[in-house]
Structures are given as C-alpha cells and as structure tokens.
C-alpha atoms as a PDB file:
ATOM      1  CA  UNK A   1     -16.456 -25.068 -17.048  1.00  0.00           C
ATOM      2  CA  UNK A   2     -14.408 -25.084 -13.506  1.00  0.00           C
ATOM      3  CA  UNK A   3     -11.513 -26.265 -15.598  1.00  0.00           C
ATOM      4  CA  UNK A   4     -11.528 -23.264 -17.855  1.00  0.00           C
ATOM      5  CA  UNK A   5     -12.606 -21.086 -15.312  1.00  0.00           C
ATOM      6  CA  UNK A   6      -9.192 -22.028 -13.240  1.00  0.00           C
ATOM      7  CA  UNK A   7      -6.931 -22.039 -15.999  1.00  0.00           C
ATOM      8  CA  UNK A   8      -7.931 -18.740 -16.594  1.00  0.00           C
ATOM      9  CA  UNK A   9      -7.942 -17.520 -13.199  1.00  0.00           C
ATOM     10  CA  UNK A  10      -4.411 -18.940 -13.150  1.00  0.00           C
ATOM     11  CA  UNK A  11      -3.031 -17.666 -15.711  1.00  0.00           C
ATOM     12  CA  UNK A  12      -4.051 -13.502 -14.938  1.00  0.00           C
ATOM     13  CA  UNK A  13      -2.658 -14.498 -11.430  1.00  0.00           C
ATOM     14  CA  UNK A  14       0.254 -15.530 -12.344  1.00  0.00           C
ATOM     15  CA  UNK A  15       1.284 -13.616 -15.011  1.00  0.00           C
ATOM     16  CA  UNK A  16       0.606 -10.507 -11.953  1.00  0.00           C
ATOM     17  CA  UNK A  17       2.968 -12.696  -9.631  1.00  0.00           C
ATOM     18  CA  UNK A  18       5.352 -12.432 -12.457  1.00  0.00           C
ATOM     19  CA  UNK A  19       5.139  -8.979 -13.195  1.00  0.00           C
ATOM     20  CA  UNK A  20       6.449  -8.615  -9.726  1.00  0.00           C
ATOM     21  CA  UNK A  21       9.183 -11.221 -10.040  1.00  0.00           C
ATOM     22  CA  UNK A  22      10.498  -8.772 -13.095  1.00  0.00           C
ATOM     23  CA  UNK A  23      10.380  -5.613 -11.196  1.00  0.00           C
ATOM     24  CA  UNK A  24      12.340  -7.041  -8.275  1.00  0.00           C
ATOM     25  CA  UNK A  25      14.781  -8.727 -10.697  1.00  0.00           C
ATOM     26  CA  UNK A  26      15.435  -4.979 -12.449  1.00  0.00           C
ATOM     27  CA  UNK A  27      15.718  -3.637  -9.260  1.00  0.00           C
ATOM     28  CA  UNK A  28      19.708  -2.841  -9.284  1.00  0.00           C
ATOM     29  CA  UNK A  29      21.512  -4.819  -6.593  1.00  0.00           C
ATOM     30  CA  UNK A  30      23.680  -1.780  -5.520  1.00  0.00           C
ATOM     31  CA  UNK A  31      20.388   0.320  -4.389  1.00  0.00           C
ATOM     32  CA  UNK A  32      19.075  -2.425  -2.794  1.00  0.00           C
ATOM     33  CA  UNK A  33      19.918  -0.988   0.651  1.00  0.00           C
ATOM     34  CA  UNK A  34      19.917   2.497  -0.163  1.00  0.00           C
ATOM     35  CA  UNK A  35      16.174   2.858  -1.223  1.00  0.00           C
ATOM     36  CA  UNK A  36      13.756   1.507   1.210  1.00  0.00           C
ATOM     37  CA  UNK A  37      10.613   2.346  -0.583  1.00  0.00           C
ATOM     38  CA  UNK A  38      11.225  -0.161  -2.962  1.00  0.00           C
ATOM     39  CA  UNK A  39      12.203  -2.305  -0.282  1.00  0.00           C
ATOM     40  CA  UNK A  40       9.116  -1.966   1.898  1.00  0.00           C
ATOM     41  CA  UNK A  41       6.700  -1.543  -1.373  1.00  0.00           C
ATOM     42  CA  UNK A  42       7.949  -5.324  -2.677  1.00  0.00           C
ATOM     43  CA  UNK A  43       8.119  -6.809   0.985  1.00  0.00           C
ATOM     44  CA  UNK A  44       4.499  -5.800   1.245  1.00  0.00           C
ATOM     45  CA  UNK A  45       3.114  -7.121  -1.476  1.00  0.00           C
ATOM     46  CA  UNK A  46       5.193 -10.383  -0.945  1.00  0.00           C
ATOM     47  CA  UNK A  47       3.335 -10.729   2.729  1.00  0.00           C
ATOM     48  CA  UNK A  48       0.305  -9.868   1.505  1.00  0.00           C
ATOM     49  CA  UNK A  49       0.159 -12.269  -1.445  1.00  0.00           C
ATOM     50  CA  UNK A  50       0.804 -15.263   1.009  1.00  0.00           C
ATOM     51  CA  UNK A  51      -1.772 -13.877   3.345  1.00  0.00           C
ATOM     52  CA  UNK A  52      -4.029 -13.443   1.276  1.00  0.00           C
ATOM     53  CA  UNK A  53      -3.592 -17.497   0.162  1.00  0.00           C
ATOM     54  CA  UNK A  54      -4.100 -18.611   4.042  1.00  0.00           C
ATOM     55  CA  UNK A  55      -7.572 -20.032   4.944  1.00  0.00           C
ATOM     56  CA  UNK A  56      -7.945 -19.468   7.350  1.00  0.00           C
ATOM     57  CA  UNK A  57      -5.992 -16.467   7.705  1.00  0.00           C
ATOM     58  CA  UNK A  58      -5.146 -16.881  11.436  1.00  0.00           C
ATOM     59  CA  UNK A  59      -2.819 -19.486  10.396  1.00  0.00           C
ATOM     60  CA  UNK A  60      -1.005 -17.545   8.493  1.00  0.00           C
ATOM     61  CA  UNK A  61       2.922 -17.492   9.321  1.00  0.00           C
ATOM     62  CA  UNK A  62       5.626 -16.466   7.345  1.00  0.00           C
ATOM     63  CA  UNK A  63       9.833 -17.181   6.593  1.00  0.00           C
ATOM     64  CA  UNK A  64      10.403 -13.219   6.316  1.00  0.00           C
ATOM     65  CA  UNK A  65       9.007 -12.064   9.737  1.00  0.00           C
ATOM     66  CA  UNK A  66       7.812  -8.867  10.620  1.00  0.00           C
ATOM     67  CA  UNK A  67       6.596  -6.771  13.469  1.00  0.00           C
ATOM     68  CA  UNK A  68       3.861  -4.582  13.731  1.00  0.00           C
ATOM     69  CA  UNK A  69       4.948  -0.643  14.189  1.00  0.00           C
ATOM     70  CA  UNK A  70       2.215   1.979  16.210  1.00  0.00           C
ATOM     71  CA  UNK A  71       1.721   4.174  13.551  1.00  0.00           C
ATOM     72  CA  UNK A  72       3.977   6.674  15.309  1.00  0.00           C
ATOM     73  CA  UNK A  73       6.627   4.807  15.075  1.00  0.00           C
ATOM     74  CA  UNK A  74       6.370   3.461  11.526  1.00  0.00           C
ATOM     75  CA  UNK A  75       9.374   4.272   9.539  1.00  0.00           C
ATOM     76  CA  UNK A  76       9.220   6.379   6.315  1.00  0.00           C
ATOM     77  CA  UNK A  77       8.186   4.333   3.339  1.00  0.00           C
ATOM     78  CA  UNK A  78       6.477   1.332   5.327  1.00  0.00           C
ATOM     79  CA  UNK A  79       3.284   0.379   3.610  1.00  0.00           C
ATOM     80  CA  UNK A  80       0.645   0.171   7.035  1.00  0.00           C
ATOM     81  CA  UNK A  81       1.934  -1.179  10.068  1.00  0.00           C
ATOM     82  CA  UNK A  82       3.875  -4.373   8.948  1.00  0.00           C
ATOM     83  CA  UNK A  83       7.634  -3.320   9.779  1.00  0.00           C
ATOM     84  CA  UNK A  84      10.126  -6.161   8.295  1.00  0.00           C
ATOM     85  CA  UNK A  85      12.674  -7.328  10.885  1.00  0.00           C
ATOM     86  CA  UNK A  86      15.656  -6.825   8.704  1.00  0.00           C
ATOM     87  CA  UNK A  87      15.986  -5.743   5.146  1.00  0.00           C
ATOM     88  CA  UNK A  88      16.193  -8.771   2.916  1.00  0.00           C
ATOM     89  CA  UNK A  89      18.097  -9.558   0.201  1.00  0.00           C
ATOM     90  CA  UNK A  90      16.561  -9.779  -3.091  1.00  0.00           C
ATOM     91  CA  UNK A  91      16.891 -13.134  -3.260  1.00  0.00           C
ATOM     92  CA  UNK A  92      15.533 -13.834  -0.244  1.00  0.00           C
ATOM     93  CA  UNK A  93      12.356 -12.015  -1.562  1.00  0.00           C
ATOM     94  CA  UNK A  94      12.810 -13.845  -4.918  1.00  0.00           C
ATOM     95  CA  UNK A  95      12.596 -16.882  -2.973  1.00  0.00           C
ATOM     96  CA  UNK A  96       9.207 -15.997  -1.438  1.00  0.00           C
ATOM     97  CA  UNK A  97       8.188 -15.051  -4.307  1.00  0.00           C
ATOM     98  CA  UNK A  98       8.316 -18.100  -5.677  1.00  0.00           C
ATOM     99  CA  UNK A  99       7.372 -20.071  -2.869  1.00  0.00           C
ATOM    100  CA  UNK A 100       3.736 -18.336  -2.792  1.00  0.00           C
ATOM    101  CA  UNK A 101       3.799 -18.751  -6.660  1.00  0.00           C
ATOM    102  CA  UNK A 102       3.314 -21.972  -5.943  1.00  0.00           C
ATOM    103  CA  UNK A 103       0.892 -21.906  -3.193  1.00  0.00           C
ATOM    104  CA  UNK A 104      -1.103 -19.913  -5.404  1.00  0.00           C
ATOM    105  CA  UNK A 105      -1.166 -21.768  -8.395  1.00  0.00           C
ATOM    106  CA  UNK A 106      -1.718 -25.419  -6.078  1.00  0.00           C
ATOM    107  CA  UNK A 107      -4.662 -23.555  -4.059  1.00  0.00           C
ATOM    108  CA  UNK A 108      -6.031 -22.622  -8.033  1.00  0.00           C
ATOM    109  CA  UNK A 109      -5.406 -26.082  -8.774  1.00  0.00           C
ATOM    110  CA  UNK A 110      -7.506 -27.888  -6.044  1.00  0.00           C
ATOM    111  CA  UNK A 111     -10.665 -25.206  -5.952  1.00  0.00           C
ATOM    112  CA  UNK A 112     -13.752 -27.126  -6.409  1.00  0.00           C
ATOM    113  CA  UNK A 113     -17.233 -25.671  -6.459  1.00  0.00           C
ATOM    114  CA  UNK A 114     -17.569 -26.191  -2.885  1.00  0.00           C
ATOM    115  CA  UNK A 115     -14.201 -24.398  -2.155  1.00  0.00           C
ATOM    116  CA  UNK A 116     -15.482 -21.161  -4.291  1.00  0.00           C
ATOM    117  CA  UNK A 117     -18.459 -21.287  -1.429  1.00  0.00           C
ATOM    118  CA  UNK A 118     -16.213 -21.142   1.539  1.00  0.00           C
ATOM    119  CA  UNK A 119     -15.513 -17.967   3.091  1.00  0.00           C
ATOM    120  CA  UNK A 120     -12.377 -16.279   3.787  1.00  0.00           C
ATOM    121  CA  UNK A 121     -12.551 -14.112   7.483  1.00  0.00           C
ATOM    122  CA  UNK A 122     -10.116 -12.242   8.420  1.00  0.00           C
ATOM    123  CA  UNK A 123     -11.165 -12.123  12.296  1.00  0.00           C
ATOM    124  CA  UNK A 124     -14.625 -12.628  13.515  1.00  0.00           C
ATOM    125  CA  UNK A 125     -14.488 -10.392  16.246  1.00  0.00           C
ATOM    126  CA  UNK A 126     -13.582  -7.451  14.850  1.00  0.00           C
ATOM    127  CA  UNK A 127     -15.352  -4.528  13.722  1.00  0.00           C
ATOM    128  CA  UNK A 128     -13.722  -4.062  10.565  1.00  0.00           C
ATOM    129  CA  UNK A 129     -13.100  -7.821   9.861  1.00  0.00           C
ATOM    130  CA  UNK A 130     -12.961  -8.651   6.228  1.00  0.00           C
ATOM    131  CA  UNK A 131     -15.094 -11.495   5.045  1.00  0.00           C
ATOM    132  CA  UNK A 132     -15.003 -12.344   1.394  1.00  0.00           C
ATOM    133  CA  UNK A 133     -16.093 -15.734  -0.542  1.00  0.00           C
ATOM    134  CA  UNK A 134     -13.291 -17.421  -1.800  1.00  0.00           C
ATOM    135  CA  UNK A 135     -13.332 -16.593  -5.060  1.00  0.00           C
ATOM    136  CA  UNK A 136     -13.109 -12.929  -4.425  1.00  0.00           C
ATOM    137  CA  UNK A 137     -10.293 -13.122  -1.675  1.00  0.00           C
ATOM    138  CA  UNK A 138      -7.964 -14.357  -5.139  1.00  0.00           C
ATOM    139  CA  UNK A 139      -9.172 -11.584  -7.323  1.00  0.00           C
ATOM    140  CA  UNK A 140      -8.752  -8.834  -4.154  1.00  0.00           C
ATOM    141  CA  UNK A 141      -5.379 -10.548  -3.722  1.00  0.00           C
ATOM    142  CA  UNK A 142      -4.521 -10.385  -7.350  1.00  0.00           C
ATOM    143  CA  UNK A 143      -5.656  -6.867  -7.986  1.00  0.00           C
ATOM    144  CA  UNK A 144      -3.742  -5.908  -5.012  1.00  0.00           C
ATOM    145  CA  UNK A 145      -0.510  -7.414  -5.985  1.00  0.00           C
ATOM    146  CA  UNK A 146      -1.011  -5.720  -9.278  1.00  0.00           C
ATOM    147  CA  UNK A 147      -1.139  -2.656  -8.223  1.00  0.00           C
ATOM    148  CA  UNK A 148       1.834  -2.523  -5.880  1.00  0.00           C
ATOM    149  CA  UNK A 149       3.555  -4.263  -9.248  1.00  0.00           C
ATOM    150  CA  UNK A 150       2.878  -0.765 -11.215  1.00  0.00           C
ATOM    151  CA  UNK A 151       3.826   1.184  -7.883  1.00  0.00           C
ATOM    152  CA  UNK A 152       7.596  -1.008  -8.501  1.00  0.00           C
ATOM    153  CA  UNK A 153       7.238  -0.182 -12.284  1.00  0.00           C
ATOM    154  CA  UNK A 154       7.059   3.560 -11.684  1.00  0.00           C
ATOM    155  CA  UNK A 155       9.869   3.527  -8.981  1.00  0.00           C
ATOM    156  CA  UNK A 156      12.209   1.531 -11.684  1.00  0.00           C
ATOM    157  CA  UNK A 157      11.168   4.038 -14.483  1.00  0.00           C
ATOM    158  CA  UNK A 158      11.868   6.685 -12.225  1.00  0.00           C
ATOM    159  CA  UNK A 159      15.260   5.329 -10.905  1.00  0.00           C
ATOM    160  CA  UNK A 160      17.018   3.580 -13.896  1.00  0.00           C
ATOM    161  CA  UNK A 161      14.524   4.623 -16.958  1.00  0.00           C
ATOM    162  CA  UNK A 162      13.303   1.240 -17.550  1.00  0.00           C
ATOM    163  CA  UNK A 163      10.459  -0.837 -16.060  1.00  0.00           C
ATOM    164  CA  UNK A 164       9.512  -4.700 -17.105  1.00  0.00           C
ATOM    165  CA  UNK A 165       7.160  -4.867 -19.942  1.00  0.00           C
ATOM    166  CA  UNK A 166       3.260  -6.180 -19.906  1.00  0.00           C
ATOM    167  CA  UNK A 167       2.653  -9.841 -19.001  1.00  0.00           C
ATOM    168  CA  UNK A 168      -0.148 -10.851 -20.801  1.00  0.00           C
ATOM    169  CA  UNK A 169      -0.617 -14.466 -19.267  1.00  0.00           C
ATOM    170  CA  UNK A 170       1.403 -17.219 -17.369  1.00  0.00           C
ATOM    171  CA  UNK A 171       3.428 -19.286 -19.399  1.00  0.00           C
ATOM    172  CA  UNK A 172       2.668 -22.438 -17.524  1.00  0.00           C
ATOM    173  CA  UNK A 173      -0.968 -23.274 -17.454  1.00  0.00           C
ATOM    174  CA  UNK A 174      -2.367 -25.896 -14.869  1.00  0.00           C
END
C-alpha cells in the first residue's frame, strides 16, 4: 500500500511541478524583464516548493537568494516579503526547477511510515508557526504550487493568448 500510495502522490506532484516548468517555458524570452509579475509570481513558487521540501525548514538555503522587504518597501508585484536579489533568467529558474523536481520526487521516494509521522515546524517559537505532519506539508506544498501554476496560466493567456495545457500525471513514475 505505501508503494501505491507514493507513486501516486508522485505522480499529482509532479505532473503540478511540470505544469509550472510549461508556463515558464511559454513565457516569451523578450518580456522576461519587462513584466515582473510573472517574474516574482514563478520565483515564488520556485522558493516555496524547495521550502516546503526542507525538514527541517530552518535549514533551508537556496542558489537564487533573496531578501526579505518591510512591507513598505516591497516592490509592486512581489508575492509577501521574499524580494529576489536580481531578476533571473529563465533558465536559471528552469534550473531550480528542476533541481527541486528532484528533491521532491527522492524525498517521495524514501517516505516510510515513520517519515509520514514526523512533523514539519516551521519555527517553534512563534505565534503563528506552522506545524503540519509530513504528509500534509507535500499536499500544502503541492496545492500551493498549483495554484501559483494557474496564476502563470492566466498571465500567459492574458499576454500571448495561449497557456500550457492540463497535465494529468508525471510521465516518470518512481
């Protein structure tokens, strides 16, 4: 039962990771600069995904840094308070991308039933810490990467007229 129960989980979770990967890939090159909200929009969801993956989460760390903006001073478009240091190239997002593809898929991989009972805490201390089980940490994660997916979709239909189509399932199983 764990074995279908991961396969499965995999292969919703990935097929969301690559609904993202195909609305950044649409995404024309020559607006890459020129519309942040696209920009900031995929960046989030990129540093979320991979946060979302680290257990604990204060050892999170990642190769597109940010900084974290008062929310005065947080530039039109930025998703919260995560300001990127640069604008990144699409590839460089494609990159991470992939890279937390396949953190996700190996964490998938290695859950056991007592890695579904550990906990995932966001910070102990404070008041508005977020402590889920493990299990529900990758379907938060997934639904949340999801959603910022359809956010890219409408942006592209708006933009160019076009959007990715519906990924049913990840190709590659585990």
């Amino acid at each position: 039962m764990l074995h279908t129960f991961k396969e499965s989980l995999w292969k919703q979770f990935g097929a969301s990771i690559d609904m993202l990967q195909n609305a950044l890939t649409l995404w024309q090159e020559e607006t890459w600069n020129n519309d942040k909200k696209f920009f900031y929009m995929a960046y989030h969801s990129l540093i979320m995904l991979d946060y979302y993956l680290t257990n604990p989460p204060k050892d999170f760390s990642t190769p597109l840094p940010f900084s974290f903006a008062k929310p005065n001073q947080v530039p039109d478009g930025v998703i919260g308070d995560i300001v990127p240091n640069r604008t990144y190239t699409k590839q460089e997002l494609l990159d991470y991308l992939q890279a937390s593809r396949k953190k996700c898929r190996q964490l998938i991989e290695d859950l056991t039933e007592e890695k579904l009972q550990e906990r995932w805490v966001e910070d102990e201390d404070a008041s508005e810490s977020m402590d889920y089980p493990v299990l529900e940490i990758f379907l938060y994660n997934m639904r949340h990467l999801q959603h910022h997916a359809a956010q890219l979709n409408m942006l592209l239909r708006q933009k160019i007229n076009q959007s990715p189509g519906w990924i049913a399932q990840a190709e590659d199983g585990l």
